[in-house]
N, C-alpha and C. Protein backbone atom coordinates (compact mmCIF):
# COMPACT_ATOMS: atom_id res chain seq x y z
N UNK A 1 0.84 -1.18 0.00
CA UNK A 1 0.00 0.00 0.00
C UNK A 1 0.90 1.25 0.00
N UNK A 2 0.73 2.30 -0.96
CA UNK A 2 1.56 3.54 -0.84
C UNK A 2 1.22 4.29 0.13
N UNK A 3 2.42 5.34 0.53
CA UNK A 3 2.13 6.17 1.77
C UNK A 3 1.57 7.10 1.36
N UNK A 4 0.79 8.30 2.06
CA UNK A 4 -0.07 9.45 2.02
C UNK A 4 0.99 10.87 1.74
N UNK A 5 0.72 11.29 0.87
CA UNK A 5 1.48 12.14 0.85
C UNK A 5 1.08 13.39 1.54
N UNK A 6 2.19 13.92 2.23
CA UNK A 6 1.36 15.13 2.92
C UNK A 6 2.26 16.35 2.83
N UNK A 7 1.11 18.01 2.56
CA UNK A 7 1.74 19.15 2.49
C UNK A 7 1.81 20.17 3.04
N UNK A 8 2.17 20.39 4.43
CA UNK A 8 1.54 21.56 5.80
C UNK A 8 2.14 22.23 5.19
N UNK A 9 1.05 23.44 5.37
CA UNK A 9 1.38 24.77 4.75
C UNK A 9 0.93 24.83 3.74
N UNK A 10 0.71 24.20 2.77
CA UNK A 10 0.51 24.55 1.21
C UNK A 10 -0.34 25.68 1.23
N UNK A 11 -1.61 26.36 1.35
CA UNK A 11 -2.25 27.29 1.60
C UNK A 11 -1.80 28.22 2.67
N UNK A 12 -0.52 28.40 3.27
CA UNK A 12 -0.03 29.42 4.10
C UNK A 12 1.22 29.29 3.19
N UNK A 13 0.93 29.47 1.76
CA UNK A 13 2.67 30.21 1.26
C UNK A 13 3.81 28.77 0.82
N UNK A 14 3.20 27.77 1.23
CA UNK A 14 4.28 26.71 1.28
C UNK A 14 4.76 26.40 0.24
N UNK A 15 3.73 26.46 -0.94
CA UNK A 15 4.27 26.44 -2.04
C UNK A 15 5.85 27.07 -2.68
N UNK A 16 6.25 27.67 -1.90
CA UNK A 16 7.27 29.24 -2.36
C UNK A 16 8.42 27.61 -2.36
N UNK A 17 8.07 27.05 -1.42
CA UNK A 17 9.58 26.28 -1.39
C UNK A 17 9.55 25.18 -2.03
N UNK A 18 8.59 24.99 -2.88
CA UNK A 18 8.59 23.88 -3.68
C UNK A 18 9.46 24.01 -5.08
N UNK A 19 9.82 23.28 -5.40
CA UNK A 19 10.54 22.77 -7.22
C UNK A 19 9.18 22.50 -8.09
N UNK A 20 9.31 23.89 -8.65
CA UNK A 20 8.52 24.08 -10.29
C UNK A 20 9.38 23.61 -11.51
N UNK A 21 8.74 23.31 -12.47
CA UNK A 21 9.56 23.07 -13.53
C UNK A 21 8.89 23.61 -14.88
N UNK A 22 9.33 23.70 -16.15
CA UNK A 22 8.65 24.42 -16.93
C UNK A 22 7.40 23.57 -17.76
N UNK A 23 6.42 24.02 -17.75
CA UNK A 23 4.77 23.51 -18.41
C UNK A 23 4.89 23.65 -19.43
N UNK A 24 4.86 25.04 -19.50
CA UNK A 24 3.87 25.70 -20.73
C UNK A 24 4.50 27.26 -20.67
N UNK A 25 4.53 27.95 -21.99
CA UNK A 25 4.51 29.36 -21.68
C UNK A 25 4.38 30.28 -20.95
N UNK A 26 5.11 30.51 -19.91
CA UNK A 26 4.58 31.38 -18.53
C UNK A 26 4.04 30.77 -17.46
N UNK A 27 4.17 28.99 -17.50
CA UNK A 27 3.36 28.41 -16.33
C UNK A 27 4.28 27.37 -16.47
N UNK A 28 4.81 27.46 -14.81
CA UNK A 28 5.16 26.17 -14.43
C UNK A 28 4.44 25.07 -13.63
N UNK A 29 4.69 24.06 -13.24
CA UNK A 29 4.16 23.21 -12.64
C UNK A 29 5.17 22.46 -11.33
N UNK A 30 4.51 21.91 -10.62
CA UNK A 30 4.75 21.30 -9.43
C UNK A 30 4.23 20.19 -8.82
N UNK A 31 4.31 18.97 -9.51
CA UNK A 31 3.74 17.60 -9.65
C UNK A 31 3.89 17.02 -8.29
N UNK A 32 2.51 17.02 -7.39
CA UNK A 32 2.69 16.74 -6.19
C UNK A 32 1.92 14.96 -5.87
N UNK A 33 1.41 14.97 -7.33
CA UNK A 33 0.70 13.24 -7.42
C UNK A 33 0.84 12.83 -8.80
N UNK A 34 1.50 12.28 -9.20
CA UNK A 34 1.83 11.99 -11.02
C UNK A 34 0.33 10.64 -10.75
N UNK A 35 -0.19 9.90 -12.53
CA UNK A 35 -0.66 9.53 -12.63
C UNK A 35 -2.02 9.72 -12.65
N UNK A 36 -3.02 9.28 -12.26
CA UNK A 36 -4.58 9.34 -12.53
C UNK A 36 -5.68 8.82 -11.44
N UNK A 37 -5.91 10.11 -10.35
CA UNK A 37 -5.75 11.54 -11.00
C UNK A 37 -4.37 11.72 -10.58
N UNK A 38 -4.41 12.98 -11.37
CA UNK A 38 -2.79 13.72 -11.40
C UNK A 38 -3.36 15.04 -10.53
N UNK A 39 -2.37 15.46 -9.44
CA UNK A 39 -2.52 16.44 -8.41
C UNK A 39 -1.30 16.95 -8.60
N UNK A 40 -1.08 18.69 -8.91
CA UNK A 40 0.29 19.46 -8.97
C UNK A 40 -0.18 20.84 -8.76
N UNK A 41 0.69 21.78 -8.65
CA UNK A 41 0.15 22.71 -8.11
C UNK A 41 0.75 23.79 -9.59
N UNK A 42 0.06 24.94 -10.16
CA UNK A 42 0.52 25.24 -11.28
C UNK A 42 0.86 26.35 -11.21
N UNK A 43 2.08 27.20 -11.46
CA UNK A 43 2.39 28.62 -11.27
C UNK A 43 2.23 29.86 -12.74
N UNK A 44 1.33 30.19 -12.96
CA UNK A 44 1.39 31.44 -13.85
C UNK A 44 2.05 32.29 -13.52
N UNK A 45 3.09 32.99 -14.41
CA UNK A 45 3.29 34.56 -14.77
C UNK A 45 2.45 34.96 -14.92
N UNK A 46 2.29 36.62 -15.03
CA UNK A 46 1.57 37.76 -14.75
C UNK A 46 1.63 37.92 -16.41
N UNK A 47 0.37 37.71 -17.07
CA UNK A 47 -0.11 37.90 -18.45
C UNK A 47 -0.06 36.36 -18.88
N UNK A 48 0.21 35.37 -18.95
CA UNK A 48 0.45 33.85 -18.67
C UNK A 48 -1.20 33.58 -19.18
N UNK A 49 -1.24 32.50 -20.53
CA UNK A 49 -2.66 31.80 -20.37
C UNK A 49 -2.32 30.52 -20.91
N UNK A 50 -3.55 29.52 -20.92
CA UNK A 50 -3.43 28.46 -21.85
C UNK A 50 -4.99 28.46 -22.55
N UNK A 51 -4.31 28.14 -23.56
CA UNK A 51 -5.28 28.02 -24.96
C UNK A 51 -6.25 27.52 -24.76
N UNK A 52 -7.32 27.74 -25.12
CA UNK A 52 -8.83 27.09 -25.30
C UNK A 52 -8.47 25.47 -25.20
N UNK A 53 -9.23 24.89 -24.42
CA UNK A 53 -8.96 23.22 -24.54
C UNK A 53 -10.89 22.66 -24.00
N UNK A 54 -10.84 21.67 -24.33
CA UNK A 54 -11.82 20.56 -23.48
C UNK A 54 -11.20 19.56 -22.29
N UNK A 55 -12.29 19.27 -21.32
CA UNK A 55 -11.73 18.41 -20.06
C UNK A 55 -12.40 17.09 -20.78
N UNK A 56 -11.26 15.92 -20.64
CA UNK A 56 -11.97 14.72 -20.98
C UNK A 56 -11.90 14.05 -19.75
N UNK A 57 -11.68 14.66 -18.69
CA UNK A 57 -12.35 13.89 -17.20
C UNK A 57 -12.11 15.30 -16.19
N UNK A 58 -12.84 15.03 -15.47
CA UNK A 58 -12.78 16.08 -14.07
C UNK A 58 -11.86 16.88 -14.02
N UNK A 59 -11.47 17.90 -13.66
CA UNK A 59 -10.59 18.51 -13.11
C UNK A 59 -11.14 19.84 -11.87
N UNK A 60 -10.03 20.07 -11.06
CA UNK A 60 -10.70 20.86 -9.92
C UNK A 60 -9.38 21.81 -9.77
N UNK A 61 -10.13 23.09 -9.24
CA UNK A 61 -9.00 23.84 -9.44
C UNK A 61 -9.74 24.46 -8.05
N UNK A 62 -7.98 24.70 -7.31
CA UNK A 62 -7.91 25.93 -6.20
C UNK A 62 -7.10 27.25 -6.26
N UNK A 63 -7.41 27.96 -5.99
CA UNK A 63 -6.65 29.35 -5.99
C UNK A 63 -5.75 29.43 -4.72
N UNK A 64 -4.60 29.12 -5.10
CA UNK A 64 -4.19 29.54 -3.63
C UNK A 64 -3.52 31.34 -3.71
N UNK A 65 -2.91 31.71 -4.84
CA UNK A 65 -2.68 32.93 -5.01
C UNK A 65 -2.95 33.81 -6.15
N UNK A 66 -3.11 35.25 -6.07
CA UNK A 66 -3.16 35.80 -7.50
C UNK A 66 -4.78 35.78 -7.44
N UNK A 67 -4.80 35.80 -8.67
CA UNK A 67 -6.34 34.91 -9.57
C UNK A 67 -5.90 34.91 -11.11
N UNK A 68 -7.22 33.83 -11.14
CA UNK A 68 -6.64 33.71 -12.61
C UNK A 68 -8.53 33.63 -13.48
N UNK A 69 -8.93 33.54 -14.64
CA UNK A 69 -10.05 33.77 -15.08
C UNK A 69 -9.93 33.25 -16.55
N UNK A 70 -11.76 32.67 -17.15
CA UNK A 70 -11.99 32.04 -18.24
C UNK A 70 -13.13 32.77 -18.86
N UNK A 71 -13.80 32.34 -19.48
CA UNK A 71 -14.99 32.90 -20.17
C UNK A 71 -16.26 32.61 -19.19
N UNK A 72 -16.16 32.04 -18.55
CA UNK A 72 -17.15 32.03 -17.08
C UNK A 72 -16.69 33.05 -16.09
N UNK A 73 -15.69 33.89 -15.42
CA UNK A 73 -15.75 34.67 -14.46
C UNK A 73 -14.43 35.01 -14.17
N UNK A 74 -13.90 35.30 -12.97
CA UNK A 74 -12.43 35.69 -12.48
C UNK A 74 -12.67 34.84 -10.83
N UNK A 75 -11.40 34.09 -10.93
CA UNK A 75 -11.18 33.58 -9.72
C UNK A 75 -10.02 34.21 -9.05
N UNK A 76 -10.34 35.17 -7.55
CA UNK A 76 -9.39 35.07 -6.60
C UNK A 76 -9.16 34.24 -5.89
N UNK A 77 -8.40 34.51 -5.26
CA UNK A 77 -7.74 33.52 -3.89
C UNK A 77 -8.99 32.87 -3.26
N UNK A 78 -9.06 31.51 -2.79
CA UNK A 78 -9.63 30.67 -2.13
C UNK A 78 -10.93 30.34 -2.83
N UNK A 79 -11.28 30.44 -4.27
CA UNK A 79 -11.89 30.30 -5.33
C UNK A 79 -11.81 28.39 -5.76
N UNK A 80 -12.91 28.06 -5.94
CA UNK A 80 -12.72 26.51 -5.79
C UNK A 80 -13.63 26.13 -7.54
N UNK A 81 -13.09 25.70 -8.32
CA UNK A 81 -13.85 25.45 -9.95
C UNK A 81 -13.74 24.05 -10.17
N UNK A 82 -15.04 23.42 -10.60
CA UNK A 82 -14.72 22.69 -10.92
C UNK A 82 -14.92 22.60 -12.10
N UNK A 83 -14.37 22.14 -13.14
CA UNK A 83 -14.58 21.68 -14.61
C UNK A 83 -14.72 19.99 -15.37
N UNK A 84 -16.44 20.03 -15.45
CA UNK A 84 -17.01 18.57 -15.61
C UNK A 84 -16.52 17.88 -16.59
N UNK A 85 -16.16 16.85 -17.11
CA UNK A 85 -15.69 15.91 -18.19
C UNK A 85 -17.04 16.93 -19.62
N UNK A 86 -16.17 17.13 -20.52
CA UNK A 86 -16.46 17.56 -21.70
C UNK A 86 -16.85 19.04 -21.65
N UNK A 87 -16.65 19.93 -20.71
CA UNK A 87 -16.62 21.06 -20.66
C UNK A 87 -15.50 21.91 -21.35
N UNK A 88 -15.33 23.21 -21.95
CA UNK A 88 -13.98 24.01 -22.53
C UNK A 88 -14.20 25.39 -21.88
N UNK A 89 -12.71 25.49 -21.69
CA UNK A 89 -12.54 27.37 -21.53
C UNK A 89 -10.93 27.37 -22.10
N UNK A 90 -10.58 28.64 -21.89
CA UNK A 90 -9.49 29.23 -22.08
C UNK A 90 -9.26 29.75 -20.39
N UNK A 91 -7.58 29.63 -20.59
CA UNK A 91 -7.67 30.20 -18.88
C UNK A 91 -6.36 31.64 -18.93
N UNK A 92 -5.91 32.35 -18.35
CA UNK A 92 -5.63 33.52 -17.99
C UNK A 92 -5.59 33.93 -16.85
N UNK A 93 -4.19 34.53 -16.59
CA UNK A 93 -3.96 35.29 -15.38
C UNK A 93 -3.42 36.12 -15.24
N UNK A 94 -4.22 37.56 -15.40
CA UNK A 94 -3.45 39.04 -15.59
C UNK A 94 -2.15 38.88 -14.84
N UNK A 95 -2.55 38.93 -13.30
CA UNK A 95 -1.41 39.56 -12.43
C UNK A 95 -0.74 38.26 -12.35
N UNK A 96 -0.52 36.93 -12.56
CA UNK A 96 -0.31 35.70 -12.00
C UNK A 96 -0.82 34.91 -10.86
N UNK A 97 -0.76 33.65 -10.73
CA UNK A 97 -1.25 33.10 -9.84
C UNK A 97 -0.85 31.58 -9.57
N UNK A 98 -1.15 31.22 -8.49
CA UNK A 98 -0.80 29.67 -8.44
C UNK A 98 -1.66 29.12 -7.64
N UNK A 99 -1.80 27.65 -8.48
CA UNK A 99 -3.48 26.79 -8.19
C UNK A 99 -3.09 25.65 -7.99
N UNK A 100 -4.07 24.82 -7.10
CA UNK A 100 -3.61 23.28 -7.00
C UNK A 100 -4.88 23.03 -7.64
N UNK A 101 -4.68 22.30 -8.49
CA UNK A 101 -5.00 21.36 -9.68
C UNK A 101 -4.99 20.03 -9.49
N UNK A 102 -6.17 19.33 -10.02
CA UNK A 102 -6.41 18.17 -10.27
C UNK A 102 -7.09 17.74 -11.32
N UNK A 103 -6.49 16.44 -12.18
CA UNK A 103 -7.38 16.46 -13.59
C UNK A 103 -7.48 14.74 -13.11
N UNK A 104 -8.69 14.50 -13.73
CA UNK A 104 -8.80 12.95 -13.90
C UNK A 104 -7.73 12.74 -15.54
N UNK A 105 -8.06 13.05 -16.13
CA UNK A 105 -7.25 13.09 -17.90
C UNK A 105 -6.89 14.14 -18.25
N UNK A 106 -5.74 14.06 -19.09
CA UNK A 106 -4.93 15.14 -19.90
C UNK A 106 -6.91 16.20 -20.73
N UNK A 107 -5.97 17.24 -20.40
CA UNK A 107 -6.75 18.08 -21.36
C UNK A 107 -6.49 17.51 -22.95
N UNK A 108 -7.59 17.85 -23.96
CA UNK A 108 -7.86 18.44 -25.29
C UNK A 108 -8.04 19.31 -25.60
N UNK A 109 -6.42 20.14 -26.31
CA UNK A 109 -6.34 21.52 -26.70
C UNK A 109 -6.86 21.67 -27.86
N UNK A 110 -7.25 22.77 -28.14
CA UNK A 110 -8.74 23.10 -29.18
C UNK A 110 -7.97 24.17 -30.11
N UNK A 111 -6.90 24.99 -29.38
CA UNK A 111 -6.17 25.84 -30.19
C UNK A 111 -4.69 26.18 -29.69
N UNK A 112 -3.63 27.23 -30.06
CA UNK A 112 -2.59 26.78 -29.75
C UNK A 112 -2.07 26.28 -29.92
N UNK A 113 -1.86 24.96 -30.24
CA UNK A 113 -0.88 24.04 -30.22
C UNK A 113 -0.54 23.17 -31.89
């Protein structure tokens, strides 16, 4: 049986001391559960988006800093989204931000790429 992984602090800043690595254009990532689901925590630069895509399983998103926003609204801090299997947005984050993330499956990018 695998052990529990655990992260005190993550929502008081803890993130700062974690190892990001590079994603995507202006967003790094911080893979805190590889596999399915996949749990990491994702860091935007300030002007930072990703392209229009579809969810082909769950994904849940937290704000822990910043905000970031889609064609549904603007999420600040402590902002909780979930995005249902076959749903799309585009995502964006003026000032930057960083979110813990969870996807059941890889996104389907729609543009961009």
């Amino acid at each position: 049986m695998p052990d529990a992984l655990r992260f005190p602090g993550l929502s008081d800043r803890g993130w700062e001391t974690m190892a990001f690595s590079p994603f995507r254009d202006g967003i790094e990532i911080c893979v805190l559960q590889p596999g399915k689901p996949q749990v990491a925590l994702l860091r935007y630069q300030p002007g930072a988006d990703a392209p229009r895509h579809r969810h082909a399983g769950l994904e849940t998103v937290l704000v822990l800093d910043g905000s970031q926003s889609d064609e549904n609204g603007h999420y600040p801090v402590g902002s909780f989204v979930v995005n249902p299997a076959g749903t799309e947005h585009s995502v964006r984050s003026d000032e930057g931000c960083v979110v813990l993330i969870q996807w059941t499956e890889p996104v389907i990018f729609l543009e961009g790429e």
